[in-house]
Protein backbone atom coordinates (compact mmCIF):
# COMPACT_ATOMS: atom_id res chain seq x y z
CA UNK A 1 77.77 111.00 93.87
CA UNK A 2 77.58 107.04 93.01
CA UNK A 3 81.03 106.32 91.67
CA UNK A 4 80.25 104.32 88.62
CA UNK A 5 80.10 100.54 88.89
CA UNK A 6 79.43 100.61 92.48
CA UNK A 7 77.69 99.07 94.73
CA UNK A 8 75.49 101.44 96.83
CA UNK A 9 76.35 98.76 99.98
CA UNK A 10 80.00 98.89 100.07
CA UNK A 11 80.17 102.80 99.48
CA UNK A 12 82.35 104.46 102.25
CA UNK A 13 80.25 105.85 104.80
CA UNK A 14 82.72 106.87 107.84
CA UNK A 15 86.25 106.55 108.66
CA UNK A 16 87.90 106.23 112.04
CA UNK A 17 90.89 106.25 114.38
CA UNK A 18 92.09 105.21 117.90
CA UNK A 19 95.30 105.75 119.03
CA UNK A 20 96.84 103.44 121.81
CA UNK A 21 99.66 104.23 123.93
CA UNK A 22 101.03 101.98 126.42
CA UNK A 23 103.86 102.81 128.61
CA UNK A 24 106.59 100.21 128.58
CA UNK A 25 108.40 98.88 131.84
CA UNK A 26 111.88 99.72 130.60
CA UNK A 27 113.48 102.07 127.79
CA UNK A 28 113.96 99.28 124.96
CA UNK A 29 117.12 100.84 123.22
CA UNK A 30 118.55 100.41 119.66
CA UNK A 31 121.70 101.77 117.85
CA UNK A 32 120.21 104.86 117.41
CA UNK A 33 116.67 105.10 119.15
CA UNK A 34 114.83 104.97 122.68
CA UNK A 35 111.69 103.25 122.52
CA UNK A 36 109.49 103.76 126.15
CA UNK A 37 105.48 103.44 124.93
CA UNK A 38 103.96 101.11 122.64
CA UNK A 39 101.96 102.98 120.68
CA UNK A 40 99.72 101.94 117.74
CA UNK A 41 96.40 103.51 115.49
CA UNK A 42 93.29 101.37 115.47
CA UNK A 43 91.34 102.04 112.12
CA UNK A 44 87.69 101.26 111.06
CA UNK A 45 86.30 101.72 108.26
CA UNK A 46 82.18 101.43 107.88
CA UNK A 47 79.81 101.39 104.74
CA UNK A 48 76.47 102.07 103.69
CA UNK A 49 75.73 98.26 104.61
CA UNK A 50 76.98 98.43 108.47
CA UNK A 51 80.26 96.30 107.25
CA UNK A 52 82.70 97.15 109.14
CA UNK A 53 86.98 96.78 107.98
CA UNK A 54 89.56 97.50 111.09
CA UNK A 55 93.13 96.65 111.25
CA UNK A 56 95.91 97.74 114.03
CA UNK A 57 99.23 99.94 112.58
CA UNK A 58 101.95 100.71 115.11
CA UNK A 59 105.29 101.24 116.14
CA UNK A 60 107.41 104.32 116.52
CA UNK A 61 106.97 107.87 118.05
CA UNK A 62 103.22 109.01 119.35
CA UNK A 63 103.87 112.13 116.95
CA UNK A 64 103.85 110.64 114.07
CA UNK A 65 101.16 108.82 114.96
CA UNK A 66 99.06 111.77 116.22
CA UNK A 67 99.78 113.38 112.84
CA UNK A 68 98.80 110.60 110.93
CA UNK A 69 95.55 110.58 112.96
CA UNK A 70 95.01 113.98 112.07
CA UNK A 71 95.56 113.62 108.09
CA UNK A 72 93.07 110.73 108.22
CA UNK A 73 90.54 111.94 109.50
CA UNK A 74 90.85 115.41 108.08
CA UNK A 75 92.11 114.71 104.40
CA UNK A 76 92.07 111.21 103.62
CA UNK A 77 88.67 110.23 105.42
CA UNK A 78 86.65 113.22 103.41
CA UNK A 79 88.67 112.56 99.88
CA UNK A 80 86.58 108.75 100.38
CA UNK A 81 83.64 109.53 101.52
CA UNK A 82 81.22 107.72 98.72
CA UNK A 83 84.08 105.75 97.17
CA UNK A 84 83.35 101.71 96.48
CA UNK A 85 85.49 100.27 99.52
CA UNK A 86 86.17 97.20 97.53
CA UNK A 87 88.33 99.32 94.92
CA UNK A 88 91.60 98.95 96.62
CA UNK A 89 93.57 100.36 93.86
CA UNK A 90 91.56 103.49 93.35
CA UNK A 91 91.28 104.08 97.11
CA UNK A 92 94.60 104.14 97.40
CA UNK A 93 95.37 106.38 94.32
CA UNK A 94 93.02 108.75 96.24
CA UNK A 95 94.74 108.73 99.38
CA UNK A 96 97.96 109.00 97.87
CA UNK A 97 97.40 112.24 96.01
CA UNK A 98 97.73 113.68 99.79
CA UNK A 99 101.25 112.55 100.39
CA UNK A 100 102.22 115.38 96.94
CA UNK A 101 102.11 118.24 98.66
CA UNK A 102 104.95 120.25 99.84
CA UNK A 103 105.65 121.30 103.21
CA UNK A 104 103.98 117.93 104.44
CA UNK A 105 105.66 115.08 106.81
CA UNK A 106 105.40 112.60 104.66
CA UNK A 107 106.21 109.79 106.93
CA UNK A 108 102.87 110.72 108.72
CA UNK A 109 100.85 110.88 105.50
CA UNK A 110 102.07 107.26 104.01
CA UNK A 111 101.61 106.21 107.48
CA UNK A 112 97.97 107.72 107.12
CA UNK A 113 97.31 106.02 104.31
CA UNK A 114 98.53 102.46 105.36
CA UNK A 115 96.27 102.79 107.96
CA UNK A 116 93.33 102.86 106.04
CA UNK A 117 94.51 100.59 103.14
CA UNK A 118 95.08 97.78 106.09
CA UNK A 119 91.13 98.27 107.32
CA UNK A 120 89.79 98.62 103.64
CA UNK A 121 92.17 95.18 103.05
CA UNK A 122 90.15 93.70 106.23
CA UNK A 123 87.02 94.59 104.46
CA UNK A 124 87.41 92.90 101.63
CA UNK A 125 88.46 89.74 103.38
CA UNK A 126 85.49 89.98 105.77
CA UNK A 127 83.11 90.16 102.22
CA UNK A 128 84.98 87.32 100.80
CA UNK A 129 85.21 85.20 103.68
CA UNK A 130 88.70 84.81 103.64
CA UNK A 131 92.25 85.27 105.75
CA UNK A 132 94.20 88.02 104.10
CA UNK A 133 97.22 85.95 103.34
CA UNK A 134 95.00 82.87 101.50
CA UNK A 135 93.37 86.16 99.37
CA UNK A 136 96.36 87.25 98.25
CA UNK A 137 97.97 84.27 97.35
CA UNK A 138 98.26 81.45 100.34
CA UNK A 139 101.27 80.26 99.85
CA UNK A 140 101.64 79.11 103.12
CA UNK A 141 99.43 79.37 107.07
CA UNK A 142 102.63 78.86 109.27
CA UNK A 143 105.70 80.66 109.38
CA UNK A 144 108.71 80.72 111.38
CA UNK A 145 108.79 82.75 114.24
CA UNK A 146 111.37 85.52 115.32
CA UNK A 147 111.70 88.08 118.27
CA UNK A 148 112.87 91.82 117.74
CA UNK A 149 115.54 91.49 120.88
CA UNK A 150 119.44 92.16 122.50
CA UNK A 151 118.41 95.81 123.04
CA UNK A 152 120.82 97.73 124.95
CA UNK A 153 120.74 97.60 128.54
CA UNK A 154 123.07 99.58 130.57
CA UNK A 155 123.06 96.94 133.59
CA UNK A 156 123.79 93.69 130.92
CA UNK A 157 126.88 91.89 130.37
CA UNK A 158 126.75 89.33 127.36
CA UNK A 159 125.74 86.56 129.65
CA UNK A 160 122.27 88.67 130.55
CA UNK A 161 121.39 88.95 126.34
CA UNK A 162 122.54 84.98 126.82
CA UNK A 163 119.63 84.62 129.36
CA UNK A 164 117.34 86.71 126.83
CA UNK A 165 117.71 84.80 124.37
CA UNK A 166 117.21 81.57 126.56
CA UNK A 167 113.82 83.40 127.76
CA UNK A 168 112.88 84.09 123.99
CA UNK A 169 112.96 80.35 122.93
CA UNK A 170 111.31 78.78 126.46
CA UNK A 171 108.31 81.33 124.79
CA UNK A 172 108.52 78.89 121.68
CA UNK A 173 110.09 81.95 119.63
CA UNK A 174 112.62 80.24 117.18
CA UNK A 175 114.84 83.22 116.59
CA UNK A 176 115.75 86.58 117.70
CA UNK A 177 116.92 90.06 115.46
CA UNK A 178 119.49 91.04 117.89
CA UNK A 179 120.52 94.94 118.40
CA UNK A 180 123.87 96.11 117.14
CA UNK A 181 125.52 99.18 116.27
CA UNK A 182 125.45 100.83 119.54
CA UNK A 183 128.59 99.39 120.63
CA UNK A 184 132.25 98.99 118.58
CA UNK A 185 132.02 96.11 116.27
CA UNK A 186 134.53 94.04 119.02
CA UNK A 187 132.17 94.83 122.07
CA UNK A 188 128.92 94.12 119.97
CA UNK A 189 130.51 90.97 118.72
CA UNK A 190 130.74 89.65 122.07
CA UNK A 191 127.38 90.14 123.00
CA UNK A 192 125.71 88.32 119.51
CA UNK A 193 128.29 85.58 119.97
CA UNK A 194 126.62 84.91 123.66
CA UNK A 195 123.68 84.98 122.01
CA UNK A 196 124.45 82.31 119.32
CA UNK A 197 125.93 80.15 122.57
CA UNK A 198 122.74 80.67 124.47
CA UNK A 199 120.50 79.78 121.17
CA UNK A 200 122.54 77.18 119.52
CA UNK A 201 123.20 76.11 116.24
CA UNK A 202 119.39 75.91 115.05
CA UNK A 203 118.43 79.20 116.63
CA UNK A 204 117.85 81.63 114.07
CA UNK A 205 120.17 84.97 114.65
CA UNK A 206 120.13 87.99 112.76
CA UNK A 207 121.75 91.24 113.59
CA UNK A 208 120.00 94.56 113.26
CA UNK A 209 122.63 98.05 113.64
CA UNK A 210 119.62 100.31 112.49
CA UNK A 211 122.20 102.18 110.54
CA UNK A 212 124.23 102.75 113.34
CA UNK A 213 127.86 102.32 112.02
CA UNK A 214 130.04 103.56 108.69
CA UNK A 215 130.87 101.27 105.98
CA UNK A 216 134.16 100.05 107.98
CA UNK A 217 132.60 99.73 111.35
CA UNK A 218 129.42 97.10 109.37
CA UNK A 219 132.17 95.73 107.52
CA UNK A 220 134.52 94.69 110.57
CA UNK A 221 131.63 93.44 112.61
CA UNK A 222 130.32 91.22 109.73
CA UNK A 223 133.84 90.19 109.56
CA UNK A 224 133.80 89.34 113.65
CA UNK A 225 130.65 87.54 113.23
CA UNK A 226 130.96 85.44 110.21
CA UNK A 227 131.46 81.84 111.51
CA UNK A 228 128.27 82.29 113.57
CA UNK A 229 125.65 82.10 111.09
CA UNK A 230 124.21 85.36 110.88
CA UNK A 231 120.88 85.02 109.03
CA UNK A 232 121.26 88.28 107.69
CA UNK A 233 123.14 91.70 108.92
CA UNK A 234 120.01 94.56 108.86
CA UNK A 235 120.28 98.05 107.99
CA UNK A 236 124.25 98.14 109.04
CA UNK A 237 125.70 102.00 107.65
CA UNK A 238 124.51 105.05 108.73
CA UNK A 239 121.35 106.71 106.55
CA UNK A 240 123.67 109.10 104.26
CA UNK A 241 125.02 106.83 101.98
CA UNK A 242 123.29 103.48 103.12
CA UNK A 243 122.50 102.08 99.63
CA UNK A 244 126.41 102.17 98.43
CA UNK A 245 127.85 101.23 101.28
CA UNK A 246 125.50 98.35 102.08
CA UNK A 247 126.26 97.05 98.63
CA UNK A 248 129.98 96.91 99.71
CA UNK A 249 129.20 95.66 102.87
CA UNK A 250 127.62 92.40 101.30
CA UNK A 251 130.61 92.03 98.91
CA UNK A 252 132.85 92.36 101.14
CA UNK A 253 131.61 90.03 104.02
CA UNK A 254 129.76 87.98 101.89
CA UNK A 255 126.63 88.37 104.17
CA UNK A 256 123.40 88.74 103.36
CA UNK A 257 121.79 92.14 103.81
CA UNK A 258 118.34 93.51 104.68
CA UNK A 259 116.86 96.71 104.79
CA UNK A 260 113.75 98.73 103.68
CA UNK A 261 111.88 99.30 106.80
CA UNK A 262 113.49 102.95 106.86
CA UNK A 263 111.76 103.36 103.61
CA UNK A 264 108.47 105.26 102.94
CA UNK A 265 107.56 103.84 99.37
CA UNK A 266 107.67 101.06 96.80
CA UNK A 267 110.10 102.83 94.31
CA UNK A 268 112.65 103.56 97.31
CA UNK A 269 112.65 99.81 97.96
CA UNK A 270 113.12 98.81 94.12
CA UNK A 271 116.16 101.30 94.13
CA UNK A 272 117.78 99.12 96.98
CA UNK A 273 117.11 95.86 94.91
CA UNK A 274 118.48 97.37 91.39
CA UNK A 275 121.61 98.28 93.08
CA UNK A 276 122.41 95.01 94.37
CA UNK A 277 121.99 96.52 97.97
CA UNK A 278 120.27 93.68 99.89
CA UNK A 279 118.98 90.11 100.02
CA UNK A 280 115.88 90.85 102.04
CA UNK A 281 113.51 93.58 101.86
CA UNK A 282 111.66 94.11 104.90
CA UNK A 283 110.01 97.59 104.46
CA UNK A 284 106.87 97.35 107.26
CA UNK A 285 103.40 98.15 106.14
CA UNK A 286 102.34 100.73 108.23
CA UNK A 287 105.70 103.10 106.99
CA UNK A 288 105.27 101.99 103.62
CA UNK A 289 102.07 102.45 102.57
CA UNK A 290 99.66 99.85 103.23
CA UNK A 291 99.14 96.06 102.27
CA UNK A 292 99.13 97.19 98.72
CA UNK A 293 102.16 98.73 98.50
CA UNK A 294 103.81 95.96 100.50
CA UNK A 295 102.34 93.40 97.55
CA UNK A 296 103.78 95.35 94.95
CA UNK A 297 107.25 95.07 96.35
CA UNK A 298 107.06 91.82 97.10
CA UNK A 299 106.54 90.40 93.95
CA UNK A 300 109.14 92.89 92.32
CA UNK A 301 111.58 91.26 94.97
CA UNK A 302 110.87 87.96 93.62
CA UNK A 303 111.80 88.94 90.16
CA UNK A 304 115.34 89.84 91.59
CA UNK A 305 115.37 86.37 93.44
CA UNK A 306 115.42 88.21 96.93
CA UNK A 307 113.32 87.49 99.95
CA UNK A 308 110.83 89.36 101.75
CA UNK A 309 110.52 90.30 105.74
CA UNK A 310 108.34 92.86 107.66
CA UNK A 311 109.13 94.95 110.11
CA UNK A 312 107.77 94.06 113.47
CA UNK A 313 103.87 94.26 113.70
CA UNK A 314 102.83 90.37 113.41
CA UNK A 315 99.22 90.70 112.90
CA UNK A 316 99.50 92.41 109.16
CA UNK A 317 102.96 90.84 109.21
CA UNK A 318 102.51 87.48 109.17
CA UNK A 319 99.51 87.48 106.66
CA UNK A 320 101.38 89.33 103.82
CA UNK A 321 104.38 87.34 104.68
CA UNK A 322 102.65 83.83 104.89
CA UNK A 323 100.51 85.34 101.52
CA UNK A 324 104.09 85.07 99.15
CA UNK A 325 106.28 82.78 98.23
CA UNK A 326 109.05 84.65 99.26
CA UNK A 327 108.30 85.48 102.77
CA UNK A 328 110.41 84.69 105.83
CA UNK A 329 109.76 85.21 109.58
CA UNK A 330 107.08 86.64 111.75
CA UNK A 331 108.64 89.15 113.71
CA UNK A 332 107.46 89.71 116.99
CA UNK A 333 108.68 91.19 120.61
CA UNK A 334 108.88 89.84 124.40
CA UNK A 335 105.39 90.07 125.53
CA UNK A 336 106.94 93.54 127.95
CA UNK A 337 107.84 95.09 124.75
CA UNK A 338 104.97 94.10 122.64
CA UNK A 339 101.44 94.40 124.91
CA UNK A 340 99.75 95.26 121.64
CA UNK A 341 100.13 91.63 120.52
CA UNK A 342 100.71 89.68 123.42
CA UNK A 343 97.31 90.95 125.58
CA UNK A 344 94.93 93.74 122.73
CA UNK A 345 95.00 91.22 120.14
CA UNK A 346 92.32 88.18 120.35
CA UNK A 347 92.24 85.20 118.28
CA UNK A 348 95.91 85.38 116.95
CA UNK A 349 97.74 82.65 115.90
CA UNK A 350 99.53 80.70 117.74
CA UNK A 351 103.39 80.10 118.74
CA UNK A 352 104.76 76.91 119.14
CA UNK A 353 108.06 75.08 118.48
CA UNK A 354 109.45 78.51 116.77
CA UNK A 355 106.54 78.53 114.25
CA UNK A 356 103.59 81.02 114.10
CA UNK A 357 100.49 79.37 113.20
CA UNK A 358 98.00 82.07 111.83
CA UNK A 359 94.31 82.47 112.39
CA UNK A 360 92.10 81.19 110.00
CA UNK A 361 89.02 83.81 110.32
CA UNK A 362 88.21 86.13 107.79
CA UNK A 363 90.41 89.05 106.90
CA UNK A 364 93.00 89.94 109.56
CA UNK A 365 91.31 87.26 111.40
CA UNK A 366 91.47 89.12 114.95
CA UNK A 367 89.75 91.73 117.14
CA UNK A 368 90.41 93.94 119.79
CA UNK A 369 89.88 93.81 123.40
CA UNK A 370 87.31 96.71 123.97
CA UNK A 371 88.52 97.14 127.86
CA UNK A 372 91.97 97.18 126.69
CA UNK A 373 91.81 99.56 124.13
CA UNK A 374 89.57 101.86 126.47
CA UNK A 375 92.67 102.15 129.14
CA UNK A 376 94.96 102.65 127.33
CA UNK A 377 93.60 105.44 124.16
CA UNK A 378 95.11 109.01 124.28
CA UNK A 379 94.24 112.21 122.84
CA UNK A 380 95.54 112.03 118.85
């Protein structure tokens, strides 16, 4: 069946998936997680012309990602077979019908669906001839530059996250998200105020718990912290209550507060904004949904004069970020934590002088080293 109004070219002709896992050198440790393989979903989409749409989602535990791989290509891939892959909006009202029924891991299913919204987004670019971020809006093609870092180490004093953060900037990185919440609010303090030392005034520092502590722990650490210019205090009370007590944390430290990338869905992410629960929303793509969803929140974020970040994952990162007026920092990792960016990805953007300078080709703008991704794909 010819949906109507489509072209017989752009119809969906095959879906598929990759997954990538790359074992990392150490165990990069938050608050509250262990993080040992880089793993990531490639996704192509093809049509009845030969076009092809890809786009790389990643981050967080090769189960998810195996049972994202699984909905796709079982569920999602069949429901859009035929579809018009320039219909964003209906392809993703398609897809999303999936993520209704019960029993289901959801977090997989959105994830599913991000996936293929992100190469379907590529697509479109590719046809127009135009970077993501300048399609949706170009507000901007550089942006500053941030590293996900200060995870725990059971061998580091404060002076070794000093010397991280030292390392981080010599890569031209401007700022680091620094790990907290593992520790008491006095023996974390220590280690983020050697990392302000280390970076210096102009060094951007935000801390990140990943709801590691209660409402008094966040609160005393913000207090601990405040004359050192925290850029904003991420995720900092425990899952259960999060949205009330991060509202009290930022009244009563007077910090500003992120969070989002725990959430699966635009309407999750609205609820933290119309209870006065953040500053910055930095729900990440590939958990939330897609590109599309991401846009959505976005520029309901802006109507409640609060900012936008992204979780991690700089290629579809920095294009939605860079695309709104309301965007902040690339975020990125150490090349040893991140080999997904730092040596799969070609033709990214550059780093320099703590700014990210993005590539200028159409869509994402990148590709994929085919020996790379040959070594390293699993089983999913």
């Amino acid at each position: 069946m010819n949906p109507a109004g489509s072209n017989r070219d752009d119809r969906i002709a095959a879906i598929e998936v990759t997954l990538v896992s790359i074992p990392l050198p150490r165990d990069f440790r938050g608050s509250v997680y262990h993080v040992t393989a880089k793993n990531c979903l490639i996704t192509r989409v093809r049509t009845e012309s030969g076009a092809v749409g890809e786009a790389v989602n990643g981050e967080g535990d090769i189960a998810i990602h195996r049972a994202a791989a699984k909905l796709l290509r079982e569920e999602m891939a069949p429901a859009l077979a035929g579809l018009d892959a320039t219909r964003i909006e209906q392809c993703w009202a398609r897809m999303w019908q999936v993520t209704h029924r019960m029993g289901l891991d959801r977090r997989a299913a959105v994830r599913a669906v991000a996936c293929i919204d992100s190469a379907l987004w590529d697509l479109v670019g590719k046809n127009a001839g135009m970077s993501l971020h300048r399609l949706w809006g170009g507000y901007r093609s550089e942006l500053p530059v941030i590293a996900i870092g200060g995870q725990y180490d059971d061998g580091f004093k404060p002076k070794d996250y000093g010397r991280e953060i030292e390392e981080l900037a010599a890569l031209g990185i401007g700022g680091c998200k620094f790990k907290v919440g593992g520790m008491s609010p006095a023996e974390d303090a220590k280690r983020f105020r050697a990392a302000r030392k280390a970076g210096g005034d102009d060094f951007i520092l935000c801390a990140d718990a990943n709801r590691g502590w209660s409402k008094a722990d966040a609160i005393e650490f913000g207090r601990r912290v405040a004359d050192l210019g925290v850029r904003w205090f991420e995720e900092p009370c425990h899952w259960s209550n999060d949205r009330r007590d991060m509202a009290a944390v930022r009244a009563a430290t007077g910090l500003p507060i992120a969070a989002g990338q725990s959430e699966i869905t635009a309407e999750a992410c609205r609820d933290l904004l119309m209870d006065g629960a953040i500053d910055i929303c930095n729900i990440d793509a590939s958990w939330g949904g897609g590109p599309t969803a991401w846009l959505r929140i976005a520029h309901t974020a802006q109507c409640f004069g609060a900012e936008m970040a992204h979780h991690g994952e700089p290629v579809i990162g920095s294009q939605l970020l860079a695309a709104v007026a309301n965007g902040t920092y690339v975020e990125t990792h150490h090349p040893d934590r991140d080999p997904i960016f730092h040596a799969m990805i070609q033709g990214r953007g550059t780093i320099a002088n703590g700014h990210y300078t993005l590539p200028t080709a159409p869509g994402w703008g990148v590709t994929f080293d085919p020996d790379f991704v040959k070594h390293h794909a699993v089983e999913g």
